[in-house]
N, C-alpha and C. Protein backbone atom coordinates (compact mmCIF):
# COMPACT_ATOMS: atom_id res chain seq x y z
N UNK A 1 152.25 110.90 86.83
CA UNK A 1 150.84 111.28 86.92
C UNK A 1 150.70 112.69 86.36
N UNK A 2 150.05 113.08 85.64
CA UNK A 2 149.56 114.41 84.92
C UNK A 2 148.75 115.33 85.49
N UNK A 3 148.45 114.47 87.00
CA UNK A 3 147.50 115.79 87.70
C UNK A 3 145.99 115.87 87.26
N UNK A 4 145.31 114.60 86.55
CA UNK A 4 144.32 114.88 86.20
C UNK A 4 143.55 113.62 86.83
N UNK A 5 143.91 113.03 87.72
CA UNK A 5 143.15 112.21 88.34
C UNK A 5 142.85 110.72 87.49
N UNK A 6 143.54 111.05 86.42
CA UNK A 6 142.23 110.01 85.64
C UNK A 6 143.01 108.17 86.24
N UNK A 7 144.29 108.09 86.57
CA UNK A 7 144.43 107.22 87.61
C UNK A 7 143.87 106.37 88.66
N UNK A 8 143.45 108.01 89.37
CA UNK A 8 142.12 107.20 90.54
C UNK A 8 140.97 106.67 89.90
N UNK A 9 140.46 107.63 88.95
CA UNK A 9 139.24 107.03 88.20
C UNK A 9 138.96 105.87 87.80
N UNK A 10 140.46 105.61 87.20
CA UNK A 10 140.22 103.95 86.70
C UNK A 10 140.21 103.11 87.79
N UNK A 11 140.96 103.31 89.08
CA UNK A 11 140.72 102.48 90.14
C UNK A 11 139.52 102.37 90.29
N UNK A 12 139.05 103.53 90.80
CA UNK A 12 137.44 103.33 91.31
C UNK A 12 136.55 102.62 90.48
N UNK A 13 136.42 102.84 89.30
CA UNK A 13 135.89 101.82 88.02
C UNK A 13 136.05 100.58 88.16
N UNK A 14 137.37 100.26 88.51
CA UNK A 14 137.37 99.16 88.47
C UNK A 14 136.77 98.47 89.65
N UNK A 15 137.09 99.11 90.76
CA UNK A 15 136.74 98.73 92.17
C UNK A 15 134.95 98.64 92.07
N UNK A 16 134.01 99.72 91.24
CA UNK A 16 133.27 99.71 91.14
C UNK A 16 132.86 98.23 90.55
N UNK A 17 133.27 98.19 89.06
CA UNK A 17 132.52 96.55 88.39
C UNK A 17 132.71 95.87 89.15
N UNK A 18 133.91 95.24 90.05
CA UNK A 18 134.15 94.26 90.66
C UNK A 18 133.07 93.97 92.11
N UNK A 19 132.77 95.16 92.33
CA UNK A 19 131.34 94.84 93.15
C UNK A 19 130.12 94.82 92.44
N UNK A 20 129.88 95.29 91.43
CA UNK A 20 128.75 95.34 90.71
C UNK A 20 128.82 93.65 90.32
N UNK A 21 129.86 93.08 89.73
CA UNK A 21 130.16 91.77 89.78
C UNK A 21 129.41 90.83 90.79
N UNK A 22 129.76 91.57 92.03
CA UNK A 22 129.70 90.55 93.62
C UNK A 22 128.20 90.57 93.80
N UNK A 23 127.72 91.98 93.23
CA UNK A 23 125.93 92.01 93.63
C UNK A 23 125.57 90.70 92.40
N UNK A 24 125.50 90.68 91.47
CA UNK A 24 125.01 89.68 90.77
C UNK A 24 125.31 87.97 91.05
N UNK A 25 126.27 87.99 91.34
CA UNK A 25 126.82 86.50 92.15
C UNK A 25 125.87 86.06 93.30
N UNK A 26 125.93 87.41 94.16
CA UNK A 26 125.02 86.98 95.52
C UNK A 26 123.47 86.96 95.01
N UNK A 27 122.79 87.58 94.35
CA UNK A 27 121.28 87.54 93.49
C UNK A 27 121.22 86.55 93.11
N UNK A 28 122.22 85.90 92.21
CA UNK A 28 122.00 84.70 91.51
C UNK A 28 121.73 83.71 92.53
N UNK A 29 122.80 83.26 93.78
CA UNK A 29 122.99 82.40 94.43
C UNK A 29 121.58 82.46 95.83
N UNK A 30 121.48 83.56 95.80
CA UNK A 30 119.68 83.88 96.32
C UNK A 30 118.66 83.28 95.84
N UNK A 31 118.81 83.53 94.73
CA UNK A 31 117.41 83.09 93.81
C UNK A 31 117.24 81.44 93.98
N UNK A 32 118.75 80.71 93.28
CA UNK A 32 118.83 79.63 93.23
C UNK A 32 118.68 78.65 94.73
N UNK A 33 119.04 79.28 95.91
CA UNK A 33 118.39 78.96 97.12
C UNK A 33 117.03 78.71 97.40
N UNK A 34 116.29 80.01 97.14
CA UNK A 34 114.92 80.02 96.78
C UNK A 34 114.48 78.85 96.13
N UNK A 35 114.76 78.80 95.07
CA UNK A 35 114.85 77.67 94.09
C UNK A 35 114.42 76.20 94.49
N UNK A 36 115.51 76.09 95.20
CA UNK A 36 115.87 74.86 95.84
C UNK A 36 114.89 74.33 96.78
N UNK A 37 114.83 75.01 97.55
CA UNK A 37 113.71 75.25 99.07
C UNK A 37 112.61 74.75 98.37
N UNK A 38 111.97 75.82 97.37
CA UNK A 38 110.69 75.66 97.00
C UNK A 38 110.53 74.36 96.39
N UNK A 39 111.13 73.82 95.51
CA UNK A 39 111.16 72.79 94.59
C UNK A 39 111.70 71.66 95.42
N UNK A 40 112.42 71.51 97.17
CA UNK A 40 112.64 70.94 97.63
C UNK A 40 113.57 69.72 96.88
N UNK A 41 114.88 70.27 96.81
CA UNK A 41 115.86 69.51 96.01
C UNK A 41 116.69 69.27 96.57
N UNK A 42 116.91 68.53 97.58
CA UNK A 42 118.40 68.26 98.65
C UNK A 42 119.55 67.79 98.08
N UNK A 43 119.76 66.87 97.04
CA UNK A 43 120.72 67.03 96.07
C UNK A 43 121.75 67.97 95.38
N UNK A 44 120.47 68.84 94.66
CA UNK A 44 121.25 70.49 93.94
C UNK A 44 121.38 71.30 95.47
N UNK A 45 120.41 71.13 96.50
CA UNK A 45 121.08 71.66 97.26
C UNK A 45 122.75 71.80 97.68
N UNK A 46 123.22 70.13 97.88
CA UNK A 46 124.39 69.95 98.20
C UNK A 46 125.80 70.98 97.53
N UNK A 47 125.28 70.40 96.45
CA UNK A 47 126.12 70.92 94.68
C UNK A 47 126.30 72.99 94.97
N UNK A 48 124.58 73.45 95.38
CA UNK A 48 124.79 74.74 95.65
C UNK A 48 126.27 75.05 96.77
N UNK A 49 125.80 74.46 97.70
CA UNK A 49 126.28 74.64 99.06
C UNK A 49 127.82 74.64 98.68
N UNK A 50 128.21 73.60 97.84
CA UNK A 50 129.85 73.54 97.52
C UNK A 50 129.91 74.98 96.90
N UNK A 51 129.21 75.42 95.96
CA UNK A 51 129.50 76.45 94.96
C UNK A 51 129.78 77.43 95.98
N UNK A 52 128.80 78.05 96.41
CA UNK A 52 128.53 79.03 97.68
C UNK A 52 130.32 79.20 98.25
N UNK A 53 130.42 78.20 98.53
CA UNK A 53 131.67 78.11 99.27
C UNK A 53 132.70 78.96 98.67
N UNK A 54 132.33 79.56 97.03
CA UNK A 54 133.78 79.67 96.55
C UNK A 54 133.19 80.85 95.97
N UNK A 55 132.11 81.68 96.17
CA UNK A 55 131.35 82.66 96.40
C UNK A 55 132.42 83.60 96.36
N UNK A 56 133.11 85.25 95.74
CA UNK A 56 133.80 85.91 95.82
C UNK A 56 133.41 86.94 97.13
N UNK A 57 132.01 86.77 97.17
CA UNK A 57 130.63 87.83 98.57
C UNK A 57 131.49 86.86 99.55
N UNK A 58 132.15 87.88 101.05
CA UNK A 58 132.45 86.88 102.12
C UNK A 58 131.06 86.81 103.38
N UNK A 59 129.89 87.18 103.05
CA UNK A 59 128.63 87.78 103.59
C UNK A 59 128.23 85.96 102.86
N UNK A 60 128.65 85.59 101.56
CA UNK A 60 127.84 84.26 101.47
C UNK A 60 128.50 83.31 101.90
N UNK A 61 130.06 83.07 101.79
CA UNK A 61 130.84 82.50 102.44
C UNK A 61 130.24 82.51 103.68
N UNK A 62 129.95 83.06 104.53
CA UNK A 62 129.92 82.95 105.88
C UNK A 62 128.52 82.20 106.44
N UNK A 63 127.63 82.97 105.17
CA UNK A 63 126.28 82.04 105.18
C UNK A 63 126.46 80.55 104.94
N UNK A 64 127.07 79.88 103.82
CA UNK A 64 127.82 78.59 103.58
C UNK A 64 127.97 78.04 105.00
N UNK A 65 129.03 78.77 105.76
CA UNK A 65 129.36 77.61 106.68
C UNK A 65 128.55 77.69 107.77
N UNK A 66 127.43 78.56 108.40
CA UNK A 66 125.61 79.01 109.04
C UNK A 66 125.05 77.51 108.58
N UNK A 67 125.14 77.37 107.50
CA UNK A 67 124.24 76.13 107.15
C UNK A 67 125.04 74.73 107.41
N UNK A 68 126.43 75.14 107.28
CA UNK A 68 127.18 73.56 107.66
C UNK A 68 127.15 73.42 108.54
N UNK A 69 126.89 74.21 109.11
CA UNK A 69 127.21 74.24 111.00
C UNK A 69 125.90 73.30 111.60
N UNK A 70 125.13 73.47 110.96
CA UNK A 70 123.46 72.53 111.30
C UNK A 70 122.77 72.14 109.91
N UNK A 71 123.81 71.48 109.62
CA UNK A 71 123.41 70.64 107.66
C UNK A 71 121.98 69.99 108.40
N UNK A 72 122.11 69.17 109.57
CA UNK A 72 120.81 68.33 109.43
C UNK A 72 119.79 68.88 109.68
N UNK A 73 119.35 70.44 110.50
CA UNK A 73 118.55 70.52 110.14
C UNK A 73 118.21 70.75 109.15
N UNK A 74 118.88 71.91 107.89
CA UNK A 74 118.94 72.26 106.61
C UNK A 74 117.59 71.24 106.04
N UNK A 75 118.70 70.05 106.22
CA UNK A 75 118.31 68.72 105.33
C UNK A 75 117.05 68.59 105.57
N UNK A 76 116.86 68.33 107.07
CA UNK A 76 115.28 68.38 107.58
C UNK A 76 114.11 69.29 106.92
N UNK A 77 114.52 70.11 106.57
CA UNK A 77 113.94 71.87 105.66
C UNK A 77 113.30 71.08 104.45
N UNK A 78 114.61 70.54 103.36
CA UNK A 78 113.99 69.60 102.51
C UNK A 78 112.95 68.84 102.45
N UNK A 79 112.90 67.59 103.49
CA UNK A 79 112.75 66.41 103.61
C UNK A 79 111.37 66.26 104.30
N UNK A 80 111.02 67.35 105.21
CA UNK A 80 110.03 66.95 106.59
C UNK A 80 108.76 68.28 105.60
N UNK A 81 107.79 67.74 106.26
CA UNK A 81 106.72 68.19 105.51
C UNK A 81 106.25 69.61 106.84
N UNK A 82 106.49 69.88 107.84
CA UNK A 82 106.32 70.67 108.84
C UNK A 82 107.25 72.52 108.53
N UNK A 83 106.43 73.12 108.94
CA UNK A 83 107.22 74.88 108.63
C UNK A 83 106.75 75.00 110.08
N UNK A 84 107.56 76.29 110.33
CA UNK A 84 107.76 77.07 111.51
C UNK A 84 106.82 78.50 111.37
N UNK A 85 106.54 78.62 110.09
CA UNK A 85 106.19 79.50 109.38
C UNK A 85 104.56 80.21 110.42
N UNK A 86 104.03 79.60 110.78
CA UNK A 86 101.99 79.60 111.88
C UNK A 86 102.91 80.37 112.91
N UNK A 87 104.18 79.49 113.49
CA UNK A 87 104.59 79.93 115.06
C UNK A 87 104.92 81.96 114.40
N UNK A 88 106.06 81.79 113.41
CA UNK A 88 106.85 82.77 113.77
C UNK A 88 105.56 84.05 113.09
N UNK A 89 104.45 83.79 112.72
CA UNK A 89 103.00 84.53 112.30
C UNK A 89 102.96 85.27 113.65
N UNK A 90 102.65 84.52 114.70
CA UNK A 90 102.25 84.79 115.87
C UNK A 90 103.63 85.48 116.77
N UNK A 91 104.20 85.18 116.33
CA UNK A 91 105.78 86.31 117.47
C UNK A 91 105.49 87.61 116.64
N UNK A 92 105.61 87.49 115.30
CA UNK A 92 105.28 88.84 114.60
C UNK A 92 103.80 89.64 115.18
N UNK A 93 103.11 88.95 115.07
CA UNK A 93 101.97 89.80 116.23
C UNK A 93 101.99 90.30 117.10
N UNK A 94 102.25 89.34 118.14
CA UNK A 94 102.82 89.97 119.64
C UNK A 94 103.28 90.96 119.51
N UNK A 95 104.52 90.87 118.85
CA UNK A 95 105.85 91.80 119.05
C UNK A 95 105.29 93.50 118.07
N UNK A 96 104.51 92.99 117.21
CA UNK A 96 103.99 94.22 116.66
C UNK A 96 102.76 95.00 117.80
N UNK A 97 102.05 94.39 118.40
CA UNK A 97 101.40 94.76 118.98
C UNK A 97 102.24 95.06 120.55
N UNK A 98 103.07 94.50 120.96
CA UNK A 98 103.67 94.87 122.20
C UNK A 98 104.53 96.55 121.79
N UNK A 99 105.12 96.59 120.83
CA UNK A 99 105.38 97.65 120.31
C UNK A 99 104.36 98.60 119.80
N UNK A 100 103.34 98.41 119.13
CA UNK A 100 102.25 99.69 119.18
C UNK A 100 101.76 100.04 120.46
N UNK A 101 101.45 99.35 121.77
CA UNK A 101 101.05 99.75 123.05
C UNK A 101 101.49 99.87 123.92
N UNK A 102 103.03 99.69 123.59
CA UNK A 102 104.19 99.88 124.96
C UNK A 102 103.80 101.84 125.33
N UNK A 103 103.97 101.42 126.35
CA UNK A 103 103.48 103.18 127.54
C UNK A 103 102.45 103.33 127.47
N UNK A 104 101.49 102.66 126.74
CA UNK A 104 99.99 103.56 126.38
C UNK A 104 98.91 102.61 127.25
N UNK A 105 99.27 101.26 127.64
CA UNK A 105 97.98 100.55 127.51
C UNK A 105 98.50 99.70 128.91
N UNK A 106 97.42 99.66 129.58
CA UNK A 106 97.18 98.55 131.17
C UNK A 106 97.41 96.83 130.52
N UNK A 107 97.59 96.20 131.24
CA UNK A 107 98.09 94.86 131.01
C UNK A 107 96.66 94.28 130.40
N UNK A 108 95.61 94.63 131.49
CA UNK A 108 94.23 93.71 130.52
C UNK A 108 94.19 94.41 129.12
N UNK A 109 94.52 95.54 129.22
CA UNK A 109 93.79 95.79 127.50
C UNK A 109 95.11 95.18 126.92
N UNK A 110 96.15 94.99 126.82
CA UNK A 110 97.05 94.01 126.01
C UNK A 110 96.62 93.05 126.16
N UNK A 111 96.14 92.41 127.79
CA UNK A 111 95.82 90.76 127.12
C UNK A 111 94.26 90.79 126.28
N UNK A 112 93.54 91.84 126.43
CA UNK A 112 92.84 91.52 125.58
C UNK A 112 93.07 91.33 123.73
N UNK A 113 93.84 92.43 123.53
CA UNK A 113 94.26 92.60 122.22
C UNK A 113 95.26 91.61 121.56
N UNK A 114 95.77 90.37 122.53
CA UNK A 114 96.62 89.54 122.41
C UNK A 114 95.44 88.43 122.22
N UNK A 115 94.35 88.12 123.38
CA UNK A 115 93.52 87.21 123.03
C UNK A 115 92.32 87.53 121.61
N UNK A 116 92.31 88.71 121.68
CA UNK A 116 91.24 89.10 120.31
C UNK A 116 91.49 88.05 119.23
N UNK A 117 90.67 87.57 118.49
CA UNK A 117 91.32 86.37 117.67
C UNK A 117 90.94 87.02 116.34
N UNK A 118 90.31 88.52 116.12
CA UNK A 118 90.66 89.74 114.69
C UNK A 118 92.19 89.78 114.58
């Protein structure tokens, strides 16, 4: 070694692309999820789900087997014409509003601001 570092440098470089690598893998495999969902494709789903598996990100790996673990509902996601999407509107309310008036406000004026239908 010559004392000039340039050794480590190339490590880190390299260590660097190889995640710069991993961010684009996991974007791609995001998008194409998205993808899927929207266009409701349980098929390419499957095909994703194998790919995923071999994912170099262990953050998607782990997501991979999140979804094997309850494929049917997954599948159900596809297939069933129903979202969760109205309910979890309304927890986001609450919970935003239980958090703007926590210490400040008596129980009726929360239930009012909970029943307000603004």
């Amino acid at each position: 070694m010559d004392g000039s570092g340039r050794g480590d440098r190339v490590q880190c470089g390299t260590h660097l692309r190889g995640r710069r690598r991993g961010k684009h893998e996991v974007r791609r495999h995001a998008r194409e999820f998205l993808g899927l969902m929207d266009r409701r494709w349980p098929r390419e789903f499957d095909r994703w789900l194998t790919r995923l598996s071999t994912c170099s990100a262990p953050e998607m790996r782990s997501f991979a087997s999140s979804l094997r673990s309850d494929l049917a509902a997954v599948r159900a996601a596809f297939t069933l014409p129903w979202s969760n999407g109205q309910t979890e509107g309304h927890v986001n309310r609450l919970t935003f509003l239980k958090r703007q008036m926590h210490g400040r406000a008596s129980v009726a004026l929360i239930r009012l601001r909970v029943l307000d239908k603004n």
